[in-house]
C-alpha atoms as a PDB file:
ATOM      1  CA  UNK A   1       0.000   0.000   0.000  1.00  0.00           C
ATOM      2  CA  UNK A   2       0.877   3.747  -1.299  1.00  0.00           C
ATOM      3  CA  UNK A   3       0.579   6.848   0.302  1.00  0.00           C
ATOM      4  CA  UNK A   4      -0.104  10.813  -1.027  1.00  0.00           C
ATOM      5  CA  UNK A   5      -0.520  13.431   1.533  1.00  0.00           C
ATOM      6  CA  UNK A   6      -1.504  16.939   1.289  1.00  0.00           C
ATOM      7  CA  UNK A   7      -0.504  19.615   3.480  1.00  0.00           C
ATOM      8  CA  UNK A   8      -1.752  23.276   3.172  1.00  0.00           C
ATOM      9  CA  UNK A   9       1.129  25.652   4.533  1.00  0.00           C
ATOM     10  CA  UNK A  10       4.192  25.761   5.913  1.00  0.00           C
ATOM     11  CA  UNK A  11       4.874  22.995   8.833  1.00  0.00           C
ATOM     12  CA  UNK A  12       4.293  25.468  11.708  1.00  0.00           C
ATOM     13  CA  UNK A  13       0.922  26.602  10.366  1.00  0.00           C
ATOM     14  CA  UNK A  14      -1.471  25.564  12.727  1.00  0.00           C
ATOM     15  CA  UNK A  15       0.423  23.390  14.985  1.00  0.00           C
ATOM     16  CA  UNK A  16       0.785  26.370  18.157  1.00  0.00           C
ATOM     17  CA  UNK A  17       4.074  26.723  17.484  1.00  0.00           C
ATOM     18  CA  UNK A  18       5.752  30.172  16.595  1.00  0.00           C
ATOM     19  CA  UNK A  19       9.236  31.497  16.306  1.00  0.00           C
ATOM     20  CA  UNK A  20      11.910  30.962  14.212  1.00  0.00           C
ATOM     21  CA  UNK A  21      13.616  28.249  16.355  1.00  0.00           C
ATOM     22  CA  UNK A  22      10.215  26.413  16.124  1.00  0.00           C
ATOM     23  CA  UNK A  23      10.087  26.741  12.376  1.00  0.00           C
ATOM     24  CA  UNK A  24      13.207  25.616  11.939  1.00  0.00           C
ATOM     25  CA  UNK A  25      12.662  22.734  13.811  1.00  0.00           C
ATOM     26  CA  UNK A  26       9.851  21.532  12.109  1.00  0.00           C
ATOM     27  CA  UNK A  27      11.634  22.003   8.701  1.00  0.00           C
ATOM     28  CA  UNK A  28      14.798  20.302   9.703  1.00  0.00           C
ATOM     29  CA  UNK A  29      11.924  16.958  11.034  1.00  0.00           C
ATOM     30  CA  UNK A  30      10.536  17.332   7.354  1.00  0.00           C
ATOM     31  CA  UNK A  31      13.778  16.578   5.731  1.00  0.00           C
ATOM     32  CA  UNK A  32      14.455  13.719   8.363  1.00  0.00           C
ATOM     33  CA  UNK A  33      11.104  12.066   7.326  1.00  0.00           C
ATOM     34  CA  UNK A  34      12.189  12.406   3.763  1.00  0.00           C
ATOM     35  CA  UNK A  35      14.795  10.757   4.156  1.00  0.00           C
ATOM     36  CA  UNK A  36      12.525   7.641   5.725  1.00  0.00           C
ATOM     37  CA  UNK A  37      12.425   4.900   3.152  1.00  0.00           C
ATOM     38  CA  UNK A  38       8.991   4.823   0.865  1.00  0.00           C
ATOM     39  CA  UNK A  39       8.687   8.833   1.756  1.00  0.00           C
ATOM     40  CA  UNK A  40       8.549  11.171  -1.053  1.00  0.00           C
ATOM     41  CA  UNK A  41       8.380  14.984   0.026  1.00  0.00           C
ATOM     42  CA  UNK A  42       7.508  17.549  -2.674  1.00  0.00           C
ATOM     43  CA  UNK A  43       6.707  20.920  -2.159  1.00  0.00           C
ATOM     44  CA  UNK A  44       4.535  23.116  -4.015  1.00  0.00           C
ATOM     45  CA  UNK A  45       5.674  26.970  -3.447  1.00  0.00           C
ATOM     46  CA  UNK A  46       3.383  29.840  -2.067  1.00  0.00           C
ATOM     47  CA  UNK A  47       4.073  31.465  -5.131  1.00  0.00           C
ATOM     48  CA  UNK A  48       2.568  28.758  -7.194  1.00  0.00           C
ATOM     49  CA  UNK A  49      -0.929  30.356  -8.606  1.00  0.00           C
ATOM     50  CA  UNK A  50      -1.578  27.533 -10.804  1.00  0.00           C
ATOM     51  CA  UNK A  51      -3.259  24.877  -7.534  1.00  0.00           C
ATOM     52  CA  UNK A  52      -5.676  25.826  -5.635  1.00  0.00           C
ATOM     53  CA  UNK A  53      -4.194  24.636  -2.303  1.00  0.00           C
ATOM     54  CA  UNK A  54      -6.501  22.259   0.052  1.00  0.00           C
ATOM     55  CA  UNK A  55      -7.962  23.754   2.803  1.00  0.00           C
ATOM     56  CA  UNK A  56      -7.487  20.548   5.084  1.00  0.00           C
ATOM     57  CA  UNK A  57      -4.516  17.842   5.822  1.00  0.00           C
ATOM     58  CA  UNK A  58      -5.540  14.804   3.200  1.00  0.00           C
ATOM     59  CA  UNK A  59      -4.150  11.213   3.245  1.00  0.00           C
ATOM     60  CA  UNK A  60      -4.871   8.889   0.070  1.00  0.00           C
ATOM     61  CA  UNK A  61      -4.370   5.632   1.036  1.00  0.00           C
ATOM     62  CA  UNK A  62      -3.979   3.691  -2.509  1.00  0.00           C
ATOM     63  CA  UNK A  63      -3.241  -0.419  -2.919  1.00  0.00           C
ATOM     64  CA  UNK A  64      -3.025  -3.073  -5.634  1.00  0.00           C
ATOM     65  CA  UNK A  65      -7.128  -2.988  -5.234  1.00  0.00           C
ATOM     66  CA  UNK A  66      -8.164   0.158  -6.219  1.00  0.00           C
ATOM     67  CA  UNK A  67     -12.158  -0.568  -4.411  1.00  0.00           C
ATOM     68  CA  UNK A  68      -9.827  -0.672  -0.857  1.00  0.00           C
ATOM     69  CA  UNK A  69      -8.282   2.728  -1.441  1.00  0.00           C
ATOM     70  CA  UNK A  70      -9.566   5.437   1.155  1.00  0.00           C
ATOM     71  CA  UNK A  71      -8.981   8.696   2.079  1.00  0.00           C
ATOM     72  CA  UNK A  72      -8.255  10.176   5.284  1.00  0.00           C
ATOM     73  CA  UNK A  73      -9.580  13.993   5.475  1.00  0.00           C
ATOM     74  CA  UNK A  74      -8.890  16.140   8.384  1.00  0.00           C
ATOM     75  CA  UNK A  75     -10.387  19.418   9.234  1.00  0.00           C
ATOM     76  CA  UNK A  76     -11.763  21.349  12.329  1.00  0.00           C
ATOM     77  CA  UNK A  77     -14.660  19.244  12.691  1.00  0.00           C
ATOM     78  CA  UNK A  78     -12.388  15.700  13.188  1.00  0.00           C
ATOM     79  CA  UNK A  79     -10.717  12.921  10.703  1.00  0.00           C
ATOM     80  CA  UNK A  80     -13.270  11.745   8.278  1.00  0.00           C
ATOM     81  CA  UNK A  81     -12.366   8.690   6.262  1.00  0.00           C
ATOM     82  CA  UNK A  82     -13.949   8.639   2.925  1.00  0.00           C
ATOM     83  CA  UNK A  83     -14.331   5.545   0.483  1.00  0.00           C
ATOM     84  CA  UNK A  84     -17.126   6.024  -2.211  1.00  0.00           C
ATOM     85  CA  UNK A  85     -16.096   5.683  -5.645  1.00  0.00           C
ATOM     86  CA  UNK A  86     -17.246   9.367  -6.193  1.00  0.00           C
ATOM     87  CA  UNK A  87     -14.889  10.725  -3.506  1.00  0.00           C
ATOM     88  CA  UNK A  88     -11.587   8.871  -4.211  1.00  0.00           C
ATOM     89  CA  UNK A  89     -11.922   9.965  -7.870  1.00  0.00           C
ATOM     90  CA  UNK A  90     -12.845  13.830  -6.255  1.00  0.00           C
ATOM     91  CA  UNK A  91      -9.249  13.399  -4.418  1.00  0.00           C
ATOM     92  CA  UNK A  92      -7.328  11.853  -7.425  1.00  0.00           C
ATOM     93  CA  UNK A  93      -7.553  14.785  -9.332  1.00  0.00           C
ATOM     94  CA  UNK A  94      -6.726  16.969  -6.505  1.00  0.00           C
ATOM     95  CA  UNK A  95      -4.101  14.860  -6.105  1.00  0.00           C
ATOM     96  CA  UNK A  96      -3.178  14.658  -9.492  1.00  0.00           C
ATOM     97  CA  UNK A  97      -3.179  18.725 -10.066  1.00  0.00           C
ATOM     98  CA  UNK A  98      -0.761  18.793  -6.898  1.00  0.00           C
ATOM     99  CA  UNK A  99       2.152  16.405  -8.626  1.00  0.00           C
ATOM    100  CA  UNK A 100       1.469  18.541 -11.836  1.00  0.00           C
ATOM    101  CA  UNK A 101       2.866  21.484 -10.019  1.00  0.00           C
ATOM    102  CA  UNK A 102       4.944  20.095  -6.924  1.00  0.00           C
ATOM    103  CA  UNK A 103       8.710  20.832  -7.347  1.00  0.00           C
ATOM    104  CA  UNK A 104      10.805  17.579  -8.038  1.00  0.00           C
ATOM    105  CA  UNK A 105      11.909  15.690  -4.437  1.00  0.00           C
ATOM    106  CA  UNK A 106      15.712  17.259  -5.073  1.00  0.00           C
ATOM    107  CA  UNK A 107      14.698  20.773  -5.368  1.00  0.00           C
ATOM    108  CA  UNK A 108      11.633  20.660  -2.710  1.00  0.00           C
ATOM    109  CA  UNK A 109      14.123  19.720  -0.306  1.00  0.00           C
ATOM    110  CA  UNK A 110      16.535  22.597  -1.724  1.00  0.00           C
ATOM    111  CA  UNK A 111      13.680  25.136  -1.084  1.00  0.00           C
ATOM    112  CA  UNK A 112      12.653  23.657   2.531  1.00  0.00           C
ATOM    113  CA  UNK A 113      16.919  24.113   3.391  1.00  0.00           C
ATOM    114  CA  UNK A 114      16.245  27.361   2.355  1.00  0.00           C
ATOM    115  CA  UNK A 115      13.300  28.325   4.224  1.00  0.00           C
ATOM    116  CA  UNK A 116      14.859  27.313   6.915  1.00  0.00           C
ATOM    117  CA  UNK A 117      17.934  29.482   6.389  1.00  0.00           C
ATOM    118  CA  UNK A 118      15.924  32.347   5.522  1.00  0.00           C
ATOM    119  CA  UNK A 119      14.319  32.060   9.277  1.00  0.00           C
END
């Protein structure tokens, strides 16, 4: 089983942490979870106008059986999971528009070293 994740924002957005030090440290944990094996980080800059970004965390769980595939969505109101036919395809092509515009794993983790830098 495969994984794609969304996040909206930068790591520190809406986590209660603030400061520099904390931003850093949440960048510096993003590039040690890249470097997990079977995790693929790819960023898609702020300055990107061509995706509309998601307004909530989303998980797309994905497996040799496409009817098993789910999708975890996460917003103010709790985790949903989500399973109809009609929703996975909704999330594919979100998903799908995000890889069309995410930066390449090499320079997303060029731009997160810089972030961090630049904090």
């Amino acid at each position: 089983m495969s994984s794609d994740g969304i996040r909206s924002g930068c790591p520190a957005a809406g986590s209660g942490a603030s400061g520099a030090a904390a931003g850093r440290e949440q960048l510096e944990y993003v590039i040690q979870q890249a470097d997990r094996p079977g995790v693929t980080v790819r960023v898609i800059p702020f300055t990107c106008e061509d995706f509309i970004e998601a307004t909530q965390p989303v998980l797309y769980a994905e497996g040799v059986v496409p009817q098993l595939d789910w999708v975890q969505a996460d917003s103010a109101f709790g985790t949903h999971f989500l399973g109809s036919e009609a929703e996975l395809k909704k999330y594919r092509m979100l998903l799908n528009a995000a890889r069309s515009v995410a930066l390449a794993p090499d320079e997303s983790r060029q731009l997160i070293h810089h972030i961090a830098r630049e904090l």
